[in-house]
N, C-alpha and C. Protein backbone atom coordinates (compact mmCIF):
# COMPACT_ATOMS: atom_id res chain seq x y z
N UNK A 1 -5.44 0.47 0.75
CA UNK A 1 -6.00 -0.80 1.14
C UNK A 1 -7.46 -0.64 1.56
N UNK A 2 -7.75 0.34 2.39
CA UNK A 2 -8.92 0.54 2.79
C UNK A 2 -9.97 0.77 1.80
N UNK A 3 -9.67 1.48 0.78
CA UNK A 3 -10.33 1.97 -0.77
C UNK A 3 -10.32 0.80 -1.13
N UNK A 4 -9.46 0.07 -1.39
CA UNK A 4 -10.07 -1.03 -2.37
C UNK A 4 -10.99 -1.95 -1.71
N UNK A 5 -11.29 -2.19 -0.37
CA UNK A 5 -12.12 -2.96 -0.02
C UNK A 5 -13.38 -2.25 0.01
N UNK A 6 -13.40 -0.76 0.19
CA UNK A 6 -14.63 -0.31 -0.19
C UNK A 6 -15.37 -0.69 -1.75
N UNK A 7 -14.02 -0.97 -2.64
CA UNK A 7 -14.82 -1.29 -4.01
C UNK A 7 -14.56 -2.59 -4.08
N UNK A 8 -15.05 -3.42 -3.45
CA UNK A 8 -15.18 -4.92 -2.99
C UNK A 8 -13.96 -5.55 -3.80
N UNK A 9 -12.90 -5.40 -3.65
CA UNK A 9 -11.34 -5.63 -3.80
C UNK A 9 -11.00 -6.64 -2.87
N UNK A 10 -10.51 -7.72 -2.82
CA UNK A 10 -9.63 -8.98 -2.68
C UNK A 10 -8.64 -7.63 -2.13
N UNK A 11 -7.67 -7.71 -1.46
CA UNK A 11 -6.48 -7.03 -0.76
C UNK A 11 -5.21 -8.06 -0.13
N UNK A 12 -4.14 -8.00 -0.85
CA UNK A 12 -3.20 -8.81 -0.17
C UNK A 12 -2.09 -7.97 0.06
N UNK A 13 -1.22 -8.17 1.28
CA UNK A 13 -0.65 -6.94 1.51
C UNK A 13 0.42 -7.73 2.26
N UNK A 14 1.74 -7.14 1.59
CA UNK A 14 3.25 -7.83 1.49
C UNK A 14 3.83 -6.79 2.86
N UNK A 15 4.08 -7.91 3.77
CA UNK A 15 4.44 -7.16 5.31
C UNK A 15 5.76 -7.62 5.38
N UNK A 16 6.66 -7.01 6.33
CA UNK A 16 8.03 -7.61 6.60
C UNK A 16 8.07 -8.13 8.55
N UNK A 17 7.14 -7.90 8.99
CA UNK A 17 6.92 -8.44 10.24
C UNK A 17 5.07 -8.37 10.76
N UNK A 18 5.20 -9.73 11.94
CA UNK A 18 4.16 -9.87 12.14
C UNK A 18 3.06 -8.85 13.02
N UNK A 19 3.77 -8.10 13.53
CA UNK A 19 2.62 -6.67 13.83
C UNK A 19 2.52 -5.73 12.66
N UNK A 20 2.89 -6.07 11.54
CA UNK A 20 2.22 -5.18 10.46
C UNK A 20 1.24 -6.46 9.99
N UNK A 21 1.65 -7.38 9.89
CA UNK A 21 0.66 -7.95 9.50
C UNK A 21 -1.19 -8.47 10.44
N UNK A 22 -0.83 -7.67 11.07
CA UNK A 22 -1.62 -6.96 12.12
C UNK A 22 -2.45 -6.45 12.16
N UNK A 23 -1.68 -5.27 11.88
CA UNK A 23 -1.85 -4.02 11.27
C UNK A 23 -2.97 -4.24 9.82
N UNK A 24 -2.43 -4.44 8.89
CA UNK A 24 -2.36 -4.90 7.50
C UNK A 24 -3.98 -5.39 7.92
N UNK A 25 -4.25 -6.58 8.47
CA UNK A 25 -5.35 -7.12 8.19
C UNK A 25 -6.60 -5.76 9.25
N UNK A 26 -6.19 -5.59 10.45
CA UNK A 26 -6.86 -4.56 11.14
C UNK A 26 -7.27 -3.65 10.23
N UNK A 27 -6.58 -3.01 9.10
CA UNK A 27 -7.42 -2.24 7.95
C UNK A 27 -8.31 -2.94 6.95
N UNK A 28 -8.43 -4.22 7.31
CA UNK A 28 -9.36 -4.73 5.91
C UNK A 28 -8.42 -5.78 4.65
N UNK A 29 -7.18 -6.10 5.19
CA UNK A 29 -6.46 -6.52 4.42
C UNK A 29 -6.83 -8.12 4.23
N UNK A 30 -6.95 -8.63 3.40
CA UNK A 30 -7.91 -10.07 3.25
C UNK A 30 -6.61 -11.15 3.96
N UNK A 31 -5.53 -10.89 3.09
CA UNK A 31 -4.20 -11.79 2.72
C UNK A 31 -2.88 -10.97 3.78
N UNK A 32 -1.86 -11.42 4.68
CA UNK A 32 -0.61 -10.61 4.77
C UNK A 32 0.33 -11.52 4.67
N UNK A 33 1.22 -11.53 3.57
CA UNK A 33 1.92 -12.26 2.96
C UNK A 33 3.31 -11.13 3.96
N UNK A 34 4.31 -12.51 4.65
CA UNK A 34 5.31 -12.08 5.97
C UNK A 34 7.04 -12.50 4.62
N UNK A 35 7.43 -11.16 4.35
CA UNK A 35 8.30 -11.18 3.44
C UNK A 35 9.76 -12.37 3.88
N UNK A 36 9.65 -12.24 5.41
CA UNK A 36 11.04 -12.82 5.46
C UNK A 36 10.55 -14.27 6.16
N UNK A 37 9.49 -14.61 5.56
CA UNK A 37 8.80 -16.52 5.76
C UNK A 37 8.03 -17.07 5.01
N UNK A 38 7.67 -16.25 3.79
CA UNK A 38 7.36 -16.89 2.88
C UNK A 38 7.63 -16.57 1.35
N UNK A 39 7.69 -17.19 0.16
CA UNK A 39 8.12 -16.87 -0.59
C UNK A 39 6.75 -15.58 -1.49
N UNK A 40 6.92 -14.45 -1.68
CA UNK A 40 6.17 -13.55 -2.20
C UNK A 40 5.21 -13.76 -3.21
N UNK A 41 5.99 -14.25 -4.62
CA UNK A 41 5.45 -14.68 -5.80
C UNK A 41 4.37 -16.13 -5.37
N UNK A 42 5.10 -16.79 -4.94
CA UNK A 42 4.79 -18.08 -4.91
C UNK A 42 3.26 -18.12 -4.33
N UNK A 43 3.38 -17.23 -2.66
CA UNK A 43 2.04 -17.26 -2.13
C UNK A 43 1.03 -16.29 -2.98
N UNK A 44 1.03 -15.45 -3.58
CA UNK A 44 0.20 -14.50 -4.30
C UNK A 44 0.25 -15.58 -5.35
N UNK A 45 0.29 -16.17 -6.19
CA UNK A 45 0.15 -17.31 -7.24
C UNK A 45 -1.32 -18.06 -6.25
N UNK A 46 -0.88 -18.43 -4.76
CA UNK A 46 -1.91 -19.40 -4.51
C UNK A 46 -2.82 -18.40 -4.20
N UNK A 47 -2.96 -17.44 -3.90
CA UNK A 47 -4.23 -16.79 -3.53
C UNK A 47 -4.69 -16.23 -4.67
N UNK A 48 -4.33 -15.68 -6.08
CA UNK A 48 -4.64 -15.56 -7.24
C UNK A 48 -5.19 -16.23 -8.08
N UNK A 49 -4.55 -17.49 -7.80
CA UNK A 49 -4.87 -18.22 -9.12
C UNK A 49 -4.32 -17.93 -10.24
N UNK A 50 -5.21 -18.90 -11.43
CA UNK A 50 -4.58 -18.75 -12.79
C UNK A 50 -4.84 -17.38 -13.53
N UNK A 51 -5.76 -16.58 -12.62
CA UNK A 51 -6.02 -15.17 -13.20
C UNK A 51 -4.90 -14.42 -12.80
N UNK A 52 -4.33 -14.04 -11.85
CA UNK A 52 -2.92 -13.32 -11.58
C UNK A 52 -3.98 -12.14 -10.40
N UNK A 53 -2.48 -10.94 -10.47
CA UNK A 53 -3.64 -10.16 -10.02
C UNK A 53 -3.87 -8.77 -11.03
N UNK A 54 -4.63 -8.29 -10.45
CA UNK A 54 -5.03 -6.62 -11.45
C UNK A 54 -4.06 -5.90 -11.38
N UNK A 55 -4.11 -5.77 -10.07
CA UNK A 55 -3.03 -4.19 -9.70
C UNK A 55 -1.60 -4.77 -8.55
N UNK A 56 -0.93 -3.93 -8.73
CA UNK A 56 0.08 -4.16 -7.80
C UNK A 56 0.72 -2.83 -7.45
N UNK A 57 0.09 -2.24 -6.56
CA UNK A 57 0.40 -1.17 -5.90
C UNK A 57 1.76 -0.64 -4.85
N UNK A 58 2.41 -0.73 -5.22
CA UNK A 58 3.72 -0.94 -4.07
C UNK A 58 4.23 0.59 -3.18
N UNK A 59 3.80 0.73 -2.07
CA UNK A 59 3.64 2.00 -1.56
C UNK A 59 5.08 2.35 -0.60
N UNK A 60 5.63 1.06 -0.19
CA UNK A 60 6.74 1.24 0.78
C UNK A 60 7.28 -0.27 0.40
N UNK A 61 7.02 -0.83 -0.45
CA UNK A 61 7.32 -2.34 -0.65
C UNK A 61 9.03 -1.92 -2.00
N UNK A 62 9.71 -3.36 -1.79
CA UNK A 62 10.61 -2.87 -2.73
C UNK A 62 10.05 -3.27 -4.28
N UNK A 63 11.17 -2.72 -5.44
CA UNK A 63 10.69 -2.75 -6.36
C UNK A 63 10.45 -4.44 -7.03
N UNK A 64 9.58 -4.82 -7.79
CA UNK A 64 9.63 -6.14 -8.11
C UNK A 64 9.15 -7.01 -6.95
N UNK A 65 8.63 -7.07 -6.32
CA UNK A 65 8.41 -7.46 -5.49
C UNK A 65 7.22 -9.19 -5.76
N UNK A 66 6.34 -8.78 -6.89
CA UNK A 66 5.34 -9.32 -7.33
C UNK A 66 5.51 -9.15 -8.59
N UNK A 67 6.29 -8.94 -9.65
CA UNK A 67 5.86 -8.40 -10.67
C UNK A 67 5.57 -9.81 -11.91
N UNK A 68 6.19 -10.44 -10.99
CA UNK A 68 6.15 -12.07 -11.83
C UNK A 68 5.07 -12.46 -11.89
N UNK A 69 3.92 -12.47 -11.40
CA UNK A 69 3.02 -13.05 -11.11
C UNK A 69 1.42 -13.14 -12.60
N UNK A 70 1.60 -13.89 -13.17
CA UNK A 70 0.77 -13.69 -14.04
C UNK A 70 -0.27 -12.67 -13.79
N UNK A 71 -0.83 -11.97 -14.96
CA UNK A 71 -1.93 -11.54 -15.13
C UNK A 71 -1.93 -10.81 -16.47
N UNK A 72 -3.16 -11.07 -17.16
CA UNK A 72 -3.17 -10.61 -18.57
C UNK A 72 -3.00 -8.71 -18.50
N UNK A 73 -4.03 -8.68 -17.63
CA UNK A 73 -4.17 -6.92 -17.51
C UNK A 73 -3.51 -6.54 -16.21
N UNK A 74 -2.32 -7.00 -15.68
CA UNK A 74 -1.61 -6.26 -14.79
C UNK A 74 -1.32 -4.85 -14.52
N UNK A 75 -1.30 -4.45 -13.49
CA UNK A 75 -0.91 -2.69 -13.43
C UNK A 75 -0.48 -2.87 -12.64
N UNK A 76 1.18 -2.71 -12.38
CA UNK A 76 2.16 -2.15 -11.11
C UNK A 76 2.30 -0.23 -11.18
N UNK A 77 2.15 -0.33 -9.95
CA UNK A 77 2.72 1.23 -9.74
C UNK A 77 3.41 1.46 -8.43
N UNK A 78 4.43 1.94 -8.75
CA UNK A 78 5.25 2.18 -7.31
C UNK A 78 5.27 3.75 -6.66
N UNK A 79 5.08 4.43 -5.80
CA UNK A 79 4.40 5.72 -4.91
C UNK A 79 4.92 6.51 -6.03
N UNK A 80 6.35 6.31 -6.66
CA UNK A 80 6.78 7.25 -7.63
C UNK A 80 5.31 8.00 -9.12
N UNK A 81 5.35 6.24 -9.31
CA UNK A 81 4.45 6.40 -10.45
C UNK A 81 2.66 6.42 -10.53
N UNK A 82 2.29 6.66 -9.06
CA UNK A 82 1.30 6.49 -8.64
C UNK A 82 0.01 8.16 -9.32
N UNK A 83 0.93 8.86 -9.32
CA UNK A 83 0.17 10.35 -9.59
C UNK A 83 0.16 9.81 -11.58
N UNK A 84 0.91 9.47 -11.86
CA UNK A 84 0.53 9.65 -13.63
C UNK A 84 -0.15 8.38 -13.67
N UNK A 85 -0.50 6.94 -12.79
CA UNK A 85 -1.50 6.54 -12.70
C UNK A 85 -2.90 6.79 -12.81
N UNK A 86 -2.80 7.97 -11.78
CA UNK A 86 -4.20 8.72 -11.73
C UNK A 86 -4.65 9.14 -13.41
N UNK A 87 -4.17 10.10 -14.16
CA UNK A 87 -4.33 10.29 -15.41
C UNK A 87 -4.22 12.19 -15.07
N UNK A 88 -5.54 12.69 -15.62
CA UNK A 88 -5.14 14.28 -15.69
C UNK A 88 -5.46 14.56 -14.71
N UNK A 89 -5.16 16.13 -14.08
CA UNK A 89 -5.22 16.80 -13.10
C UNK A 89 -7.56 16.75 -12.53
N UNK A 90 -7.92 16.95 -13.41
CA UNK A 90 -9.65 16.35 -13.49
C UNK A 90 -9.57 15.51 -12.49
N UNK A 91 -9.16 14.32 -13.14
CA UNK A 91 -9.13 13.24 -12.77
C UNK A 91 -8.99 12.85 -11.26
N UNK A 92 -7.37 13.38 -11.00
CA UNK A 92 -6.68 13.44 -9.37
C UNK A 92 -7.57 14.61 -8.85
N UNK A 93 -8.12 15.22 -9.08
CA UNK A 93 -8.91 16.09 -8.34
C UNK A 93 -10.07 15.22 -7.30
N UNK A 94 -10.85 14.60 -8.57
CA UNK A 94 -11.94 14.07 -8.36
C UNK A 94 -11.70 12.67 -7.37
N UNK A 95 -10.71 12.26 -7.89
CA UNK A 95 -10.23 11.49 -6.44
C UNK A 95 -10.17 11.53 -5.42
N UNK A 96 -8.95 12.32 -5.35
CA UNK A 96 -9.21 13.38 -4.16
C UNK A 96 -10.16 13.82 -3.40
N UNK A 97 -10.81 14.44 -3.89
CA UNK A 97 -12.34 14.35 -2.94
C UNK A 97 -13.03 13.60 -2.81
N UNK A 98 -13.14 12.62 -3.42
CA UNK A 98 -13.78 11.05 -3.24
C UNK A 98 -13.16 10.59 -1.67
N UNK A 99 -11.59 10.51 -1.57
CA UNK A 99 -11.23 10.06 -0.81
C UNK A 99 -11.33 10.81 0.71
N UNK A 100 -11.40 12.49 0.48
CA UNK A 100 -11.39 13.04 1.58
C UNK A 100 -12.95 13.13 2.21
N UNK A 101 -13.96 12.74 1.05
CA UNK A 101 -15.17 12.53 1.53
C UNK A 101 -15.37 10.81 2.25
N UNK A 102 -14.46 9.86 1.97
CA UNK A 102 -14.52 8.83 2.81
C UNK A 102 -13.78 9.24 4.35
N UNK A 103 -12.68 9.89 4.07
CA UNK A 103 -12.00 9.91 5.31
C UNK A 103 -13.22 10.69 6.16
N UNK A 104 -13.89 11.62 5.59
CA UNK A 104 -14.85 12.55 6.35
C UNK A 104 -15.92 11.51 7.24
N UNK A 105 -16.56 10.75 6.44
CA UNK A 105 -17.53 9.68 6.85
C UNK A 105 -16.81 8.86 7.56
N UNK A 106 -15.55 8.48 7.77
CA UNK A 106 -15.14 7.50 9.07
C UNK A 106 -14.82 6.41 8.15
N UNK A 107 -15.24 6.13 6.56
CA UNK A 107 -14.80 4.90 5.65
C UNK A 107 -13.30 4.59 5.72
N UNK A 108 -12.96 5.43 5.70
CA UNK A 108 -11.39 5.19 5.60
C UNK A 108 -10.23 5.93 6.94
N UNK A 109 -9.80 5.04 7.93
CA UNK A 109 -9.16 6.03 8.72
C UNK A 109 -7.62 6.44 8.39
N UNK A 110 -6.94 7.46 8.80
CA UNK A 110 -5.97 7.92 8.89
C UNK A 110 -5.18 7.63 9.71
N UNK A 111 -3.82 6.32 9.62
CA UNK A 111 -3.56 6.59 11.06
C UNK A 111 -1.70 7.09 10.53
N UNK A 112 -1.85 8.04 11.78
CA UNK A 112 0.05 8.99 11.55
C UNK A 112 0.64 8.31 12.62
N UNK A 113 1.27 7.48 12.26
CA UNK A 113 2.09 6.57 13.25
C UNK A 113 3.52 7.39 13.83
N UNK A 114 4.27 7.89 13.35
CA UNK A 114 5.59 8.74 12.95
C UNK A 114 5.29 10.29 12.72
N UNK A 115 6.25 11.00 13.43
CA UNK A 115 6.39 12.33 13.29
C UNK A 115 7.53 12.83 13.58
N UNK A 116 7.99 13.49 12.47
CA UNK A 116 9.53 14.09 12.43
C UNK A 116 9.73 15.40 12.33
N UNK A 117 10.18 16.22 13.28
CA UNK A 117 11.33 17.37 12.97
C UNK A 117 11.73 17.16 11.34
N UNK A 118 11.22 18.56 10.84
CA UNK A 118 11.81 18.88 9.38
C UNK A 118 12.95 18.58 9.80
N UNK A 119 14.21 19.08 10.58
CA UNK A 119 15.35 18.68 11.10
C UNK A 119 15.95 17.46 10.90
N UNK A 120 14.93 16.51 11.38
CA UNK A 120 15.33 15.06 11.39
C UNK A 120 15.16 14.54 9.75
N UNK A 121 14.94 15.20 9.06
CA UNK A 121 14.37 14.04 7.42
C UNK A 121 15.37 13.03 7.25
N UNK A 122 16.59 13.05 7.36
CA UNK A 122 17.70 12.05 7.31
C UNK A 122 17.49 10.61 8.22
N UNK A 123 16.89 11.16 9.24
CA UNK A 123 15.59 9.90 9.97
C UNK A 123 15.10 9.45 9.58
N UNK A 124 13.79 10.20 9.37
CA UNK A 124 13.09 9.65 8.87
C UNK A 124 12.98 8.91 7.40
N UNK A 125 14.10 9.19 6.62
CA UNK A 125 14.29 8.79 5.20
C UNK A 125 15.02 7.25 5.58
N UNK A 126 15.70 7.42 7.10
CA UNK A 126 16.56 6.03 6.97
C UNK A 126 15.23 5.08 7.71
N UNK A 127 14.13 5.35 8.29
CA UNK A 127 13.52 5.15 8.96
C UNK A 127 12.44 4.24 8.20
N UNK A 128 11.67 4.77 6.85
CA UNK A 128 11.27 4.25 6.01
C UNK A 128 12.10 3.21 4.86
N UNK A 129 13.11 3.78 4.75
CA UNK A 129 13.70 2.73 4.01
C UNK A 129 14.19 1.35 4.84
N UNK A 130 14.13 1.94 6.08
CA UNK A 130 14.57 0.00 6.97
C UNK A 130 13.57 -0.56 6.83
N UNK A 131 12.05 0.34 6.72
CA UNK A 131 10.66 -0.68 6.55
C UNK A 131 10.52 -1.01 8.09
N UNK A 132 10.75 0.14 8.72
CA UNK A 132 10.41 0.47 10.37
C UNK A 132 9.37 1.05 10.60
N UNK A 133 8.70 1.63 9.82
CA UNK A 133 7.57 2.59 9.83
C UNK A 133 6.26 1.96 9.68
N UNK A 134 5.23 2.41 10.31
CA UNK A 134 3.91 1.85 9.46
C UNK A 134 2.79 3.05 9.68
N UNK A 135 1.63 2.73 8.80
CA UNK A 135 1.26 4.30 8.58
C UNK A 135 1.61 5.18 7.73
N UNK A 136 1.12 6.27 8.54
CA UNK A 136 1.36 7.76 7.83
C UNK A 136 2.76 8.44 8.72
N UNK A 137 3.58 8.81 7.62
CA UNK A 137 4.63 9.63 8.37
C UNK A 137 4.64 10.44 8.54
N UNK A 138 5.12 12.03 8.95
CA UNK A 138 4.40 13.36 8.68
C UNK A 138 5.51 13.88 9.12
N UNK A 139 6.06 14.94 8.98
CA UNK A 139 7.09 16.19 9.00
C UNK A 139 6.12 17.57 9.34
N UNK A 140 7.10 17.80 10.96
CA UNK A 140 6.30 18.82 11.82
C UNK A 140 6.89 19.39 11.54
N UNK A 141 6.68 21.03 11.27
CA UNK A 141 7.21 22.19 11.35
C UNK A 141 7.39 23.09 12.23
């Protein structure tokens, strides 16, 4: 979210409660569309328009979520499919340091909300999938 507003990106960002949507806009998020009060498709239609949108990035969101939503040149990717997004290893490299040179400059912050005992992953796996989490999760060793 933060990246795309650096490349002057529109950002709408599908929350399931109102302190993420909080959250959500506190990073730069233009739009926070509240999953269990409004209808998903419907409001991304009004903030889109007849163009649709570009991308649909779904990082912790469920699947389909938006996928209805017109757009000629759509791109969904869900965290699964997010690395063969990138394209070749070049490619994700150069990203990569793009991004760790924003995080360096303060452009983009990091925040680790959650931290789990390798022990606990059964937690933390039920933890993310309730859509309890926000942030970065991280597994201490």
């Amino acid at each position: 979210m933060q990246w795309a507003k650096l490349l002057g990106l529109t950002v709408i960002g599908i929350v399931s409660t109102i302190p993420k949507a909080r959250l959500v806009r506190a990073f730069g998020c233009d739009h926070a569309i509240l999953t269990d009060h409004e209808d998903v498709s419907t409001r991304v239609r009004e903030i889109a328009g007849s163009t649709g949108v570009r991308a649909s990035l779904g990082m912790a969101c469920t699947a389909g979520s938006v996928q209805h939503v017109p757009a000629s040149s759509a791109i969904r990717a869900t965290q699964e499919e997010f690395a063969q997004f990138l394209g070749n290893r070049r490619e994700r490299d150069a990203l990569a340091a793009e991004l760790f040179e924003h995080v360096t400059a303060g452009r983009i912050q990091v925040q680790i909300s959650q931290r789990y005992w390798l022990r606990e992953a059964a937690l933390a796996h039920s933890d993310l999938e309730s859509r309890w989490t926000t942030g970065s999760s991280i597994f201490v060793l």
